[in-house]
PDB file of N, CA and C in Angstrom:
ATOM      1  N   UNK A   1     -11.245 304.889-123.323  1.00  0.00           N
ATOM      2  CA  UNK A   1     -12.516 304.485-122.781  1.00  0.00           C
ATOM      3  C   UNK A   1     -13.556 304.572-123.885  1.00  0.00           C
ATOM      4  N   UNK A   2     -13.878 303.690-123.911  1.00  0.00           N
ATOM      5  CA  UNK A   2     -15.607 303.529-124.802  1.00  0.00           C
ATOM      6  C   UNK A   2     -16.815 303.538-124.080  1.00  0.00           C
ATOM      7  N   UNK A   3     -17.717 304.797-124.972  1.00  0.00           N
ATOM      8  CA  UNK A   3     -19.103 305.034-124.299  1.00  0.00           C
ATOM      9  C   UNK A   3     -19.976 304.549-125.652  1.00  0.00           C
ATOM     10  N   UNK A   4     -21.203 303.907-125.113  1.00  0.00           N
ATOM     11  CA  UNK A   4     -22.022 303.614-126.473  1.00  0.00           C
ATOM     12  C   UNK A   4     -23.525 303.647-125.665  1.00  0.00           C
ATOM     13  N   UNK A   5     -23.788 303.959-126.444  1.00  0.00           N
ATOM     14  CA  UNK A   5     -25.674 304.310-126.057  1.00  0.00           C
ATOM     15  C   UNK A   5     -26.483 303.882-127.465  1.00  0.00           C
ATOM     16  N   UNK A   6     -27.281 303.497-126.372  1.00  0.00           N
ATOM     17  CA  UNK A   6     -28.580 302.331-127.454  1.00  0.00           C
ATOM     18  C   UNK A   6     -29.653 302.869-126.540  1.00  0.00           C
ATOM     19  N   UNK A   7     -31.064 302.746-127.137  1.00  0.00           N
ATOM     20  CA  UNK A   7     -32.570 302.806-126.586  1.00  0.00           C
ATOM     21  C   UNK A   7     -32.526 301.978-125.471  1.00  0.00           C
ATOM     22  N   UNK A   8     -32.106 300.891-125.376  1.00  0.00           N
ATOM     23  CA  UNK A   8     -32.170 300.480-124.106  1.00  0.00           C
ATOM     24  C   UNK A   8     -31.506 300.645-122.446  1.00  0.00           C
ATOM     25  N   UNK A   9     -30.042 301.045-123.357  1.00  0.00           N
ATOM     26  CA  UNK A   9     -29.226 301.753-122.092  1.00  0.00           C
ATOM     27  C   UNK A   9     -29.102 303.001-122.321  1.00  0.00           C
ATOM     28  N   UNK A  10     -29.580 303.747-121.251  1.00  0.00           N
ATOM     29  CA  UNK A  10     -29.231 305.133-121.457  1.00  0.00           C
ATOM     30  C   UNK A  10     -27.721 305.379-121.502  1.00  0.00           C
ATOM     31  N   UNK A  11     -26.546 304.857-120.550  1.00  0.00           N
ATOM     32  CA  UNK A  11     -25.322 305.565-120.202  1.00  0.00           C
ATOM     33  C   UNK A  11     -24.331 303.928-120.080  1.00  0.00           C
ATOM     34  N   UNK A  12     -23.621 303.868-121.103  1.00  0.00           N
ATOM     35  CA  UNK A  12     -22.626 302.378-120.517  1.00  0.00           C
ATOM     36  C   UNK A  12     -20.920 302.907-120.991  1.00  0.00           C
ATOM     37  N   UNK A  13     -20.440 302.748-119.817  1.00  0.00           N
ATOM     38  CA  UNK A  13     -19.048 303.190-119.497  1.00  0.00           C
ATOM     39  C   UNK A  13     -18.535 301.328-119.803  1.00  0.00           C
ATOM     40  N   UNK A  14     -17.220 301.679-120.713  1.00  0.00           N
ATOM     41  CA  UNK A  14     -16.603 300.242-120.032  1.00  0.00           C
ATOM     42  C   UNK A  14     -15.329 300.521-120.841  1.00  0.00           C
ATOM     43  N   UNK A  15     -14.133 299.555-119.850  1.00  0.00           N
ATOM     44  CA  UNK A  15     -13.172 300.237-119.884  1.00  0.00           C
ATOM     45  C   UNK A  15     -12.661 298.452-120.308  1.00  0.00           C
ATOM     46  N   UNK A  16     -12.057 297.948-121.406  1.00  0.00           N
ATOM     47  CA  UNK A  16     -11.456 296.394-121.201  1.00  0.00           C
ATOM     48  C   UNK A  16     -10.665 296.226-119.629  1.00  0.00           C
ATOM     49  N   UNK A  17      -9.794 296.791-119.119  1.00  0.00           N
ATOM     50  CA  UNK A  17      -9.227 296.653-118.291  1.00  0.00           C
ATOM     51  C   UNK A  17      -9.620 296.965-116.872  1.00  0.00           C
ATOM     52  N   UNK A  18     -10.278 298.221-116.797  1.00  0.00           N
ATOM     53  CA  UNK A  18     -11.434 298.587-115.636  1.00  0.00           C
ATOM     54  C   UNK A  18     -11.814 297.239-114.838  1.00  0.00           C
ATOM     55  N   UNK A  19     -11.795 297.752-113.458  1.00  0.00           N
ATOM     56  CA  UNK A  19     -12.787 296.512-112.538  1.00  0.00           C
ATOM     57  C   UNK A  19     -14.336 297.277-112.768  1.00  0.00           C
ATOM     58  N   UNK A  20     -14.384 298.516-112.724  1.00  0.00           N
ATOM     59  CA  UNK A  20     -15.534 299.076-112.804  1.00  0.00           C
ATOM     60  C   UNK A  20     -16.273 299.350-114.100  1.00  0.00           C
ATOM     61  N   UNK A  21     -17.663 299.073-113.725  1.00  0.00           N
ATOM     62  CA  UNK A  21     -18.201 299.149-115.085  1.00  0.00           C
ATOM     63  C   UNK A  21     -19.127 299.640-114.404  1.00  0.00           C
ATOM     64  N   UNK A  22     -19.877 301.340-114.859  1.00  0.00           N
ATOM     65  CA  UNK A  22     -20.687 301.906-114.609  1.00  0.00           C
ATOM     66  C   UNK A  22     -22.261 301.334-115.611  1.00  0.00           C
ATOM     67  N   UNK A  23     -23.005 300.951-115.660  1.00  0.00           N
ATOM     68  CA  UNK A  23     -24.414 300.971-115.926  1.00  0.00           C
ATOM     69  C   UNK A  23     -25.654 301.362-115.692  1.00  0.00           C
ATOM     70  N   UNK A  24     -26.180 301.866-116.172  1.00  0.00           N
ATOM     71  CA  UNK A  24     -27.972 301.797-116.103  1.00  0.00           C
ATOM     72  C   UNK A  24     -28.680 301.245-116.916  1.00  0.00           C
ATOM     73  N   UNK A  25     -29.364 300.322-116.333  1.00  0.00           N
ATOM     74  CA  UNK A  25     -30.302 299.274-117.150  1.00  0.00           C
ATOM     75  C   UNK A  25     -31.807 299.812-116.773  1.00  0.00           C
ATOM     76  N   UNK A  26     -32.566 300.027-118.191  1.00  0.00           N
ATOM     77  CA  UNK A  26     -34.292 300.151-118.284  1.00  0.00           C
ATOM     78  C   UNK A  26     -34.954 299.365-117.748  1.00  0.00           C
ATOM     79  N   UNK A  27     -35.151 300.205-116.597  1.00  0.00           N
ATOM     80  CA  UNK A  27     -36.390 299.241-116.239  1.00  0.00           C
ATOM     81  C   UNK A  27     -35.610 298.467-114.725  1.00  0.00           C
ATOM     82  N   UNK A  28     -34.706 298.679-114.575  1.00  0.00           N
ATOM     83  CA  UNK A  28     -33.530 297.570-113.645  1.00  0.00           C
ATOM     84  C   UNK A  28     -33.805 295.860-114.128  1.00  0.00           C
ATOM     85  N   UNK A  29     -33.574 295.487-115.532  1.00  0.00           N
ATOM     86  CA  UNK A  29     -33.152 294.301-115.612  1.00  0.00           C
ATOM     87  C   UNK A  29     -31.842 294.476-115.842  1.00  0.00           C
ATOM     88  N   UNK A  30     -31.423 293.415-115.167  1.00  0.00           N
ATOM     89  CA  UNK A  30     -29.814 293.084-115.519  1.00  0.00           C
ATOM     90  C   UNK A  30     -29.514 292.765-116.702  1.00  0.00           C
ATOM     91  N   UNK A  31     -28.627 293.387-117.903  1.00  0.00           N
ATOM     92  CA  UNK A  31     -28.127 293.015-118.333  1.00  0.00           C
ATOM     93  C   UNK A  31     -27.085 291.569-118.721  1.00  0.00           C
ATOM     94  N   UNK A  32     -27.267 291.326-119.756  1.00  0.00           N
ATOM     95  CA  UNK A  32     -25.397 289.971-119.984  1.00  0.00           C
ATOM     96  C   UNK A  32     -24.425 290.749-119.591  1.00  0.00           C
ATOM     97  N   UNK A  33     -24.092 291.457-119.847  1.00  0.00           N
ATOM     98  CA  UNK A  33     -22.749 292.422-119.856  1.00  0.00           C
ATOM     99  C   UNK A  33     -22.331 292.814-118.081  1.00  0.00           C
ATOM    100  N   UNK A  34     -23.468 293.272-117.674  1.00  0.00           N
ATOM    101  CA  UNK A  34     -23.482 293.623-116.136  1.00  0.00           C
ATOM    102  C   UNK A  34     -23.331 292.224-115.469  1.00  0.00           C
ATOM    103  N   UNK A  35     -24.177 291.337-115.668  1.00  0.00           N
ATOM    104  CA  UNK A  35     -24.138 289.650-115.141  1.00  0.00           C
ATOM    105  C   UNK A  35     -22.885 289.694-115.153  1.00  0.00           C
ATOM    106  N   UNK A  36     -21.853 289.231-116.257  1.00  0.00           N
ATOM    107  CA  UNK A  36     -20.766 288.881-116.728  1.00  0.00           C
ATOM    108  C   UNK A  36     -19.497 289.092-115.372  1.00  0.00           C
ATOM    109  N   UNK A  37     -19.722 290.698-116.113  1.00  0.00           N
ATOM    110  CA  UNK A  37     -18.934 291.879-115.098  1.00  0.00           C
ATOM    111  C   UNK A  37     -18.664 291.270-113.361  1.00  0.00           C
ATOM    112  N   UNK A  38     -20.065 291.077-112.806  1.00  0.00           N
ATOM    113  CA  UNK A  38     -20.323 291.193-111.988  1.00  0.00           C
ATOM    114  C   UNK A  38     -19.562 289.972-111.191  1.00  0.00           C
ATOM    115  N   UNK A  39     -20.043 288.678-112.112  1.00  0.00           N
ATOM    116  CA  UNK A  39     -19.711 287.404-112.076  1.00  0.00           C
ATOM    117  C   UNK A  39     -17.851 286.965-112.149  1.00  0.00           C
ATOM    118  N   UNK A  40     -17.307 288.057-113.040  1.00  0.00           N
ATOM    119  CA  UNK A  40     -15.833 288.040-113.092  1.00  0.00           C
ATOM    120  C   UNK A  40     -15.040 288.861-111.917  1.00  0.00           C
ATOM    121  N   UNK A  41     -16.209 289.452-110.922  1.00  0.00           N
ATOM    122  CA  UNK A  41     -15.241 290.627-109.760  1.00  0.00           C
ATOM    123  C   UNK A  41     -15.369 289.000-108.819  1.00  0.00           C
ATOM    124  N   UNK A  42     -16.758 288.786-108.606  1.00  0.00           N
ATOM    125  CA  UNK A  42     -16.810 287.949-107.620  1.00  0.00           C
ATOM    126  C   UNK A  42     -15.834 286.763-107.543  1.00  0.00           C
ATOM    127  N   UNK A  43     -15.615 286.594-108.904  1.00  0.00           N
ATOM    128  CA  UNK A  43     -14.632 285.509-109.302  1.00  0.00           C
ATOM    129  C   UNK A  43     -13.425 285.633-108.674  1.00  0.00           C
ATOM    130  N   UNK A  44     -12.909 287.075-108.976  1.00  0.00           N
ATOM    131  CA  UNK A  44     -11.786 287.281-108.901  1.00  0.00           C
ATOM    132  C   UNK A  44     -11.369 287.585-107.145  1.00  0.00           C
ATOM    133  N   UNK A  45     -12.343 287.971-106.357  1.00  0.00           N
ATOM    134  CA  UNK A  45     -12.390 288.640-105.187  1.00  0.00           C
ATOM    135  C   UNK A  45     -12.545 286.848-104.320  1.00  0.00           C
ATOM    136  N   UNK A  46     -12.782 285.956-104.516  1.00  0.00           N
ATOM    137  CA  UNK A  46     -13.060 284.654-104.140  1.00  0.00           C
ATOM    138  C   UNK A  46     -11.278 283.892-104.533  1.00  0.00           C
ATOM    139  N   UNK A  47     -10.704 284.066-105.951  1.00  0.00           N
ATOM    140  CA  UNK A  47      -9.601 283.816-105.672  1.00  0.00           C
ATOM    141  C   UNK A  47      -8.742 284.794-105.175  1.00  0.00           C
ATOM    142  N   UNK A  48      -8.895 285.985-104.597  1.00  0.00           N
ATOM    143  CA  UNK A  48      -7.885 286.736-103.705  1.00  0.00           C
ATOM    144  C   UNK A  48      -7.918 286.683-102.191  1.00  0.00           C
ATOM    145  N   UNK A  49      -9.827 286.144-102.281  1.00  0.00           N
ATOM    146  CA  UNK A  49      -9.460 285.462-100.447  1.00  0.00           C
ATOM    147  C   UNK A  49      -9.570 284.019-100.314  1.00  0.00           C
ATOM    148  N   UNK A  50      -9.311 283.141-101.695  1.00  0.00           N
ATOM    149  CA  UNK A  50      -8.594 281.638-101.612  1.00  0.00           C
ATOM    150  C   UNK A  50      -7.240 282.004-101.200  1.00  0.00           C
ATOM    151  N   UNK A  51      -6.693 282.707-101.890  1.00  0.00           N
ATOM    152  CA  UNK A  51      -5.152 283.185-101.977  1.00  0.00           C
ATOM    153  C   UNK A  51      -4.711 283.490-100.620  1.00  0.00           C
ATOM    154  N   UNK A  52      -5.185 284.810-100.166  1.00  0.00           N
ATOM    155  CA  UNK A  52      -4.945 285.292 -98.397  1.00  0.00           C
ATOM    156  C   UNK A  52      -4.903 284.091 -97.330  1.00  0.00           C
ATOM    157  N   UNK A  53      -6.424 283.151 -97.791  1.00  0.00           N
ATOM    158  CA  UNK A  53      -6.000 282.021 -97.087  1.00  0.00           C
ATOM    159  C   UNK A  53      -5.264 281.025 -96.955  1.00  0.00           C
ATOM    160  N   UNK A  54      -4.880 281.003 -98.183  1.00  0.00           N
ATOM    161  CA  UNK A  54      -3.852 280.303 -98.607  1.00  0.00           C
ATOM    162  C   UNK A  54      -2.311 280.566 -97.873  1.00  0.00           C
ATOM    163  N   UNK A  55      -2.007 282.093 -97.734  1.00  0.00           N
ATOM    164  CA  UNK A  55      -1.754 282.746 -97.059  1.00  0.00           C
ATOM    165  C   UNK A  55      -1.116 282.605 -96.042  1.00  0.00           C
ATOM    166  N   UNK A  56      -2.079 282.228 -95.033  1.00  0.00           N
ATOM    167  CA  UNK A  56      -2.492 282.707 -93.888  1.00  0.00           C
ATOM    168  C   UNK A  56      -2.517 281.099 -93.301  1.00  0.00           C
ATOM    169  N   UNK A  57      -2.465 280.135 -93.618  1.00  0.00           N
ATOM    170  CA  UNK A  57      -2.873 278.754 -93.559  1.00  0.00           C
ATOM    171  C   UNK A  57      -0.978 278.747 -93.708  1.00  0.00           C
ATOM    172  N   UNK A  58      -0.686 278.633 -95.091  1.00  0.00           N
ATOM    173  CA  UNK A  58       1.263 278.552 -94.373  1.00  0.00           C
ATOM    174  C   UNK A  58       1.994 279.673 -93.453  1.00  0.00           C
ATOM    175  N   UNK A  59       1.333 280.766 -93.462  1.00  0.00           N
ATOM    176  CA  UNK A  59       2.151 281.116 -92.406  1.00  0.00           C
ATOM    177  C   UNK A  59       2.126 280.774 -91.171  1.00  0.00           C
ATOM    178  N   UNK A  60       0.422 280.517 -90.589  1.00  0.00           N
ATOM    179  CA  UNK A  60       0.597 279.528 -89.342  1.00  0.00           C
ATOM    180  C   UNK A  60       1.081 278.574 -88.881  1.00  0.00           C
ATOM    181  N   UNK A  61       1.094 277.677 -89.991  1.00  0.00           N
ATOM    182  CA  UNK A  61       2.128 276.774 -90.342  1.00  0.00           C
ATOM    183  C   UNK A  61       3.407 276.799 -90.066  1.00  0.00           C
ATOM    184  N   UNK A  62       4.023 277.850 -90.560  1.00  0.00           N
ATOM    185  CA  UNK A  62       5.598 278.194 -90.559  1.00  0.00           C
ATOM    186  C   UNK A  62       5.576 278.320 -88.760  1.00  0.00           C
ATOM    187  N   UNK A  63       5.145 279.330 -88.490  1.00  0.00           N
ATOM    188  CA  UNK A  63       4.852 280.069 -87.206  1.00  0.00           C
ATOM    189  C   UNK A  63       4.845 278.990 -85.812  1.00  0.00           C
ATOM    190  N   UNK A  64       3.847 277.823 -86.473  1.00  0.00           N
ATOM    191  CA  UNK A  64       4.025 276.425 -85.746  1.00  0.00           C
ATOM    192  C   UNK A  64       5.128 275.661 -85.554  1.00  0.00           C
ATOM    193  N   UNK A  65       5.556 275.153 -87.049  1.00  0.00           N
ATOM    194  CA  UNK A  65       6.936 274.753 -87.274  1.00  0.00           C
ATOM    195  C   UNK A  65       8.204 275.601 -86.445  1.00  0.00           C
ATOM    196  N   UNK A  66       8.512 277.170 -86.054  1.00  0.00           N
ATOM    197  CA  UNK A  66       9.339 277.742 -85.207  1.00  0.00           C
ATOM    198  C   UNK A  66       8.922 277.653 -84.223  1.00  0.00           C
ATOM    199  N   UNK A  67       7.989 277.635 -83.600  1.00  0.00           N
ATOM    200  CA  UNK A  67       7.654 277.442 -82.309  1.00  0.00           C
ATOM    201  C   UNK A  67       7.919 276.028 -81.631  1.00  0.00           C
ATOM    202  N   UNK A  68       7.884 275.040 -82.534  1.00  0.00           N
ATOM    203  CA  UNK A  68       8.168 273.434 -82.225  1.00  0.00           C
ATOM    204  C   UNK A  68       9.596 273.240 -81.982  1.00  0.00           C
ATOM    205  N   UNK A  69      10.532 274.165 -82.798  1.00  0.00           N
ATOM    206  CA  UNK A  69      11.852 274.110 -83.159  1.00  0.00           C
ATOM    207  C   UNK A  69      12.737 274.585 -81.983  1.00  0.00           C
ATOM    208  N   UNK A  70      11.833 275.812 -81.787  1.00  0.00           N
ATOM    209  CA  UNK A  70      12.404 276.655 -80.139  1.00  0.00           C
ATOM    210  C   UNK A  70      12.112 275.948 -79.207  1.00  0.00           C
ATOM    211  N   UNK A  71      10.993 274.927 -79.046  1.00  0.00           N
ATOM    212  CA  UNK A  71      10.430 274.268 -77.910  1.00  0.00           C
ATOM    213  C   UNK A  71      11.405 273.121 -77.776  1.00  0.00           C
ATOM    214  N   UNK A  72      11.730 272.526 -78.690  1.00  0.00           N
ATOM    215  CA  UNK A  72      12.675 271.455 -79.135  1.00  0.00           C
ATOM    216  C   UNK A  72      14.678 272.247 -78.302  1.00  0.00           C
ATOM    217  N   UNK A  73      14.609 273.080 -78.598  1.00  0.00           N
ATOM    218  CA  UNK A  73      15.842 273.401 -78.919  1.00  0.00           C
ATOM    219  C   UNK A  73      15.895 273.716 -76.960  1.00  0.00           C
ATOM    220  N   UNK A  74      14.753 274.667 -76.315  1.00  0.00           N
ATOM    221  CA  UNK A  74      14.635 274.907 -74.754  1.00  0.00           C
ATOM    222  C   UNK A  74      14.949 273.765 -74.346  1.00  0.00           C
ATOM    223  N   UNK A  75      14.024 272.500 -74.706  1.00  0.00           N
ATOM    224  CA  UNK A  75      14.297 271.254 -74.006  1.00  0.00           C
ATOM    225  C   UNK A  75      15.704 270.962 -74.100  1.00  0.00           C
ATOM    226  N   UNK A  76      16.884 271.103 -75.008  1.00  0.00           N
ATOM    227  CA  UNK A  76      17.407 270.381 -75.109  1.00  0.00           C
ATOM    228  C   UNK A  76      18.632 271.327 -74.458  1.00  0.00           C
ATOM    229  N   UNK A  77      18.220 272.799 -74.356  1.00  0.00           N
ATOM    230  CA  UNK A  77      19.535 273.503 -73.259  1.00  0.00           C
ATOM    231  C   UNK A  77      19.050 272.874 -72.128  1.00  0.00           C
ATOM    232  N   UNK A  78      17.670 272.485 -71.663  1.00  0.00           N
ATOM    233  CA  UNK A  78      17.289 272.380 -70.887  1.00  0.00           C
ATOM    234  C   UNK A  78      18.259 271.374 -69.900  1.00  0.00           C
ATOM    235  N   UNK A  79      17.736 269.979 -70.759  1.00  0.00           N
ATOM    236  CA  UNK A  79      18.733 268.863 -70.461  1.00  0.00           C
ATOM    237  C   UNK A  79      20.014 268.369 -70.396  1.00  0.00           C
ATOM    238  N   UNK A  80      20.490 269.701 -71.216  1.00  0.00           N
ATOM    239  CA  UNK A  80      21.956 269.774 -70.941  1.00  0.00           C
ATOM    240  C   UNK A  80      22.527 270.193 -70.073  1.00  0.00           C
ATOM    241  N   UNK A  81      21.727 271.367 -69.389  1.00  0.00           N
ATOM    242  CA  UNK A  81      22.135 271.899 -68.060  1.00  0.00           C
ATOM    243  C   UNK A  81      22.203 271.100 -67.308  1.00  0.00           C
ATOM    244  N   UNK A  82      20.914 270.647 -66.902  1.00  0.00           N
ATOM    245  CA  UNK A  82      20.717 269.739 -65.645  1.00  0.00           C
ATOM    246  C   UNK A  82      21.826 268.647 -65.573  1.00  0.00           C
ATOM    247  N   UNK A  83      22.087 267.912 -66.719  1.00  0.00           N
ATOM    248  CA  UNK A  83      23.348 267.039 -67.314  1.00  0.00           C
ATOM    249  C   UNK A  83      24.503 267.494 -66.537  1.00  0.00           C
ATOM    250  N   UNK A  84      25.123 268.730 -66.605  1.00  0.00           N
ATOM    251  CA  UNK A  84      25.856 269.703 -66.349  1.00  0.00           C
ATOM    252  C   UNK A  84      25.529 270.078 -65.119  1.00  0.00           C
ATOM    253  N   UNK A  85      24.798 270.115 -64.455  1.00  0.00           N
ATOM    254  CA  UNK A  85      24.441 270.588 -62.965  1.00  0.00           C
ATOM    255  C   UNK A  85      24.632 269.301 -61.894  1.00  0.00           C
ATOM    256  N   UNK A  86      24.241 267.808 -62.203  1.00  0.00           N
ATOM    257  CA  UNK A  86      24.154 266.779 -62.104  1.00  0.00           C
ATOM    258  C   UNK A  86      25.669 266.478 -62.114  1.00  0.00           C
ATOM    259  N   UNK A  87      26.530 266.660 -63.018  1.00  0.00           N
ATOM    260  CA  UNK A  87      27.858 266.383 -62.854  1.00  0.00           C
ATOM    261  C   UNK A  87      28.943 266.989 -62.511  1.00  0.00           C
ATOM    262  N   UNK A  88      28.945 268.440 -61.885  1.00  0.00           N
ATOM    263  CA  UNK A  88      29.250 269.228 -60.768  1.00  0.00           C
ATOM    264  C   UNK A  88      28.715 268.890 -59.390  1.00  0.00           C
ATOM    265  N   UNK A  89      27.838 268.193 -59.100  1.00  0.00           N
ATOM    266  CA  UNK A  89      27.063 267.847 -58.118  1.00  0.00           C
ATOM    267  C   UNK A  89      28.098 266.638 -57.630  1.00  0.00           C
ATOM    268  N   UNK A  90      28.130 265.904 -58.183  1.00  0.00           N
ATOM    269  CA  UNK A  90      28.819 264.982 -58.124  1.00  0.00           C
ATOM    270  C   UNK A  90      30.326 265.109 -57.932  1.00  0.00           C
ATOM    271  N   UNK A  91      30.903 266.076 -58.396  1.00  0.00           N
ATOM    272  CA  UNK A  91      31.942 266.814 -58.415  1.00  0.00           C
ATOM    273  C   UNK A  91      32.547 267.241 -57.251  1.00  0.00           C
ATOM    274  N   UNK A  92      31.214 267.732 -56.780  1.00  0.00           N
ATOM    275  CA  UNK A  92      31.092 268.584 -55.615  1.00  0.00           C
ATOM    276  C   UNK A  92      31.706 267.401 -54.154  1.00  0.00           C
ATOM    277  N   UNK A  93      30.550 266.462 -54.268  1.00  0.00           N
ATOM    278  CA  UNK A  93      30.452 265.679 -53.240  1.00  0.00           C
ATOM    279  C   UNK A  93      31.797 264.672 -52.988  1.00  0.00           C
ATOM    280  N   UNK A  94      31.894 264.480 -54.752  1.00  0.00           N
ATOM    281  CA  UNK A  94      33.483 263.814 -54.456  1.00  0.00           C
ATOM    282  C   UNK A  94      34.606 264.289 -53.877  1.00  0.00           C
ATOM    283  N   UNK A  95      34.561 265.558 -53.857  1.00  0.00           N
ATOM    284  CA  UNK A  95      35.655 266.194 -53.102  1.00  0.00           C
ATOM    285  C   UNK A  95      35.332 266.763 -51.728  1.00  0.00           C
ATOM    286  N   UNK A  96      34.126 266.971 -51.120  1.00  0.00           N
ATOM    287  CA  UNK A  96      33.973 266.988 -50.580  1.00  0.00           C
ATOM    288  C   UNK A  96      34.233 265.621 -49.648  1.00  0.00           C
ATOM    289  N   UNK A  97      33.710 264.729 -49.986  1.00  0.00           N
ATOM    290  CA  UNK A  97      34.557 262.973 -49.622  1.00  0.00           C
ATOM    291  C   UNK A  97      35.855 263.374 -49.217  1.00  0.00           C
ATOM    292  N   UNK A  98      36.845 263.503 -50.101  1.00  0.00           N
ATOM    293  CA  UNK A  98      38.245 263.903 -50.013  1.00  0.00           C
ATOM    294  C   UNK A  98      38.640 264.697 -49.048  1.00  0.00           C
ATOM    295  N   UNK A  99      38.433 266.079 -48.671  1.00  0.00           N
ATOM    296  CA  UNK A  99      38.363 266.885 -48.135  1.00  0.00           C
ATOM    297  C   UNK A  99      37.816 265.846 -45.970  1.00  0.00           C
ATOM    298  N   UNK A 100      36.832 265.419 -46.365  1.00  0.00           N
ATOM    299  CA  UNK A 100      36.600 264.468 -44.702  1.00  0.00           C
ATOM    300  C   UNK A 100      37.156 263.413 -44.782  1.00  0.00           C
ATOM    301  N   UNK A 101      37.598 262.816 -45.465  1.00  0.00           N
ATOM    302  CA  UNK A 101      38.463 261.212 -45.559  1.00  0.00           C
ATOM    303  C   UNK A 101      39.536 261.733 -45.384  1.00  0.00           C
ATOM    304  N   UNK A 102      40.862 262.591 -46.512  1.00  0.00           N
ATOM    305  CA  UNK A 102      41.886 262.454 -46.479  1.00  0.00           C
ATOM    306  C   UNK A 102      42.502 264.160 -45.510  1.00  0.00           C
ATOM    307  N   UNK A 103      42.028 265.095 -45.787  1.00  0.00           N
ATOM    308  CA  UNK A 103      42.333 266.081 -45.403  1.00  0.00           C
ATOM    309  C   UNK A 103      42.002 266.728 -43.860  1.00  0.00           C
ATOM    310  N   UNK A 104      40.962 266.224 -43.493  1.00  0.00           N
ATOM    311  CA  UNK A 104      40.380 266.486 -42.173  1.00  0.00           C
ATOM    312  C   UNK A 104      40.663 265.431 -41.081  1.00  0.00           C
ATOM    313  N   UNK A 105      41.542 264.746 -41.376  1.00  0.00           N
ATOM    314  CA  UNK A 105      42.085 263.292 -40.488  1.00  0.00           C
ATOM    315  C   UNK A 105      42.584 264.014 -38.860  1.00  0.00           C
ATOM    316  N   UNK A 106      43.186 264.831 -38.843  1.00  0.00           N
ATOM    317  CA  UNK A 106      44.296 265.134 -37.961  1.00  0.00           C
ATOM    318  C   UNK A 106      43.748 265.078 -37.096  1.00  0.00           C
ATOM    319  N   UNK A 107      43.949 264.580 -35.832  1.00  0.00           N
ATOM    320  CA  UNK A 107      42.708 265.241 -34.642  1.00  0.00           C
ATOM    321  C   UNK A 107      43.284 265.671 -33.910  1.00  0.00           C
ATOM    322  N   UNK A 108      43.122 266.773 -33.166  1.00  0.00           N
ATOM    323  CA  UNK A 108      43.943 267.498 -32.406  1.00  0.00           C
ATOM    324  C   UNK A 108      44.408 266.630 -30.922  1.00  0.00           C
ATOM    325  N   UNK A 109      45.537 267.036 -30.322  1.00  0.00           N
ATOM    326  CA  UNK A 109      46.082 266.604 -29.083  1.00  0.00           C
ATOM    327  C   UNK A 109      45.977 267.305 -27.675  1.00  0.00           C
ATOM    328  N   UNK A 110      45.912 266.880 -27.009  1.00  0.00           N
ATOM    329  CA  UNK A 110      45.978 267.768 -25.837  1.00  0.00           C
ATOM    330  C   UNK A 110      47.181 268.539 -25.924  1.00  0.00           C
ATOM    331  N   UNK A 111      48.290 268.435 -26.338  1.00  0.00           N
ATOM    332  CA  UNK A 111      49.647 269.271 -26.514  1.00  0.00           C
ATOM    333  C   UNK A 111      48.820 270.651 -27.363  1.00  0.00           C
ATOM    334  N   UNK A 112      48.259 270.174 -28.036  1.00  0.00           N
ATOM    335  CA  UNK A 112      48.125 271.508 -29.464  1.00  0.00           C
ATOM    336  C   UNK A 112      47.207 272.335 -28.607  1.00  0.00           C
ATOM    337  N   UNK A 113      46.168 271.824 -27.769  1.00  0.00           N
ATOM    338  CA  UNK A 113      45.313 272.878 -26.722  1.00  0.00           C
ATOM    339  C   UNK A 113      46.333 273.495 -25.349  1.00  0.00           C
ATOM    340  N   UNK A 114      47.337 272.883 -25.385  1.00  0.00           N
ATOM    341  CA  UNK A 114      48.152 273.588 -23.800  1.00  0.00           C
ATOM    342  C   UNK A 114      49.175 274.734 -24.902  1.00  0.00           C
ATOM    343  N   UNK A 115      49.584 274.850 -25.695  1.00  0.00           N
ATOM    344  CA  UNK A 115      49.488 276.197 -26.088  1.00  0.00           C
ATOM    345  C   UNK A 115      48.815 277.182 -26.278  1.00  0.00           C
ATOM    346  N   UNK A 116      48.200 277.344 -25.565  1.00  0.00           N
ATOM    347  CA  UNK A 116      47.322 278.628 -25.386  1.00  0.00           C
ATOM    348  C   UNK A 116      47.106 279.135 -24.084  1.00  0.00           C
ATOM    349  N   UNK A 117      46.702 280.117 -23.418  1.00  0.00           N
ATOM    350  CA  UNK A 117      46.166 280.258 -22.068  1.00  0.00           C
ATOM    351  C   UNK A 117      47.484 279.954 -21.217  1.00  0.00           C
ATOM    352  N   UNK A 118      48.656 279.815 -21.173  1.00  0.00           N
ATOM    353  CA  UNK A 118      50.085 279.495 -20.520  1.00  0.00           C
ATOM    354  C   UNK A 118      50.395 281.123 -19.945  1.00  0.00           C
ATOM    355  N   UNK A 119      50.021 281.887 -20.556  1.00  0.00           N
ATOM    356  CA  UNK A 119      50.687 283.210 -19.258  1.00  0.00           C
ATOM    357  C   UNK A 119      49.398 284.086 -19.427  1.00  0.00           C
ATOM    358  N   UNK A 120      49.162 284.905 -18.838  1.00  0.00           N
ATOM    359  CA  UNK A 120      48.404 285.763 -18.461  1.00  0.00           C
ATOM    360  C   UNK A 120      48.864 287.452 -18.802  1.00  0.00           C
ATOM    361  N   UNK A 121      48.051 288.289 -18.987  1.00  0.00           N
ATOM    362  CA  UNK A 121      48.672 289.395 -19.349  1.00  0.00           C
ATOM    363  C   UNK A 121      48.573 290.465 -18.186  1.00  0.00           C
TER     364      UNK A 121
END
């Protein structure tokens, strides 16, 4: 660290690498050196919240893009089910057809009702 004192500054800290630079200026005019300083944080603090936004702008992005993908992907179990529900349905009814057309034909006789009720206990 380098300290240097002149008549005009009482106390100047500065470090090349330091964000901080301690000063007192006579009189409170600003210094070049303090300007500079001051002018290179703001600099730097403006591209770290370009950056964040930068950030923050693709990750919503991304965040959008998965959300479209899942929405995409629901619809499409979606429609497959129903696809699938729709052709069991059909399934259903066709055999059910079968079942009253070919299987349920028989109609009973009066013979098949006089077996029953013939003796008494």
């Amino acid at each position: 660290m380098f300290v240097a004192c002149c008549p005009l500054v009482s106390h100047v800290e500065y470090a090349p690498t330091d964000r901080y630079v301690t000063l007192s200026v006579r009189r409170g005019q600003p210094n070049k050196l303090m300007m500079l300083r001051l002018q290179r944080l703001r600099e730097e603090e403006k591209r770290q919240q370009d950056e964040f936004d930068r950030q923050r702008v693709a990750q919503a992005r991304a965040v959008e893009l998965l959300t479209r993908n899942q929405d995409r992907q629901r619809r499409d179990i979606n429609d497959q089910l129903a696809t699938e529900n729709r052709r069991m349905a059909d399934e259903q009814k066709a055999h059910q057809r079968y079942l009253d057309q070919d299987v349920y034909t028989n109609v009973p006789t009066a013979a098949y009702f006089m077996q029953w009720n013939t003796c008494s206990r």
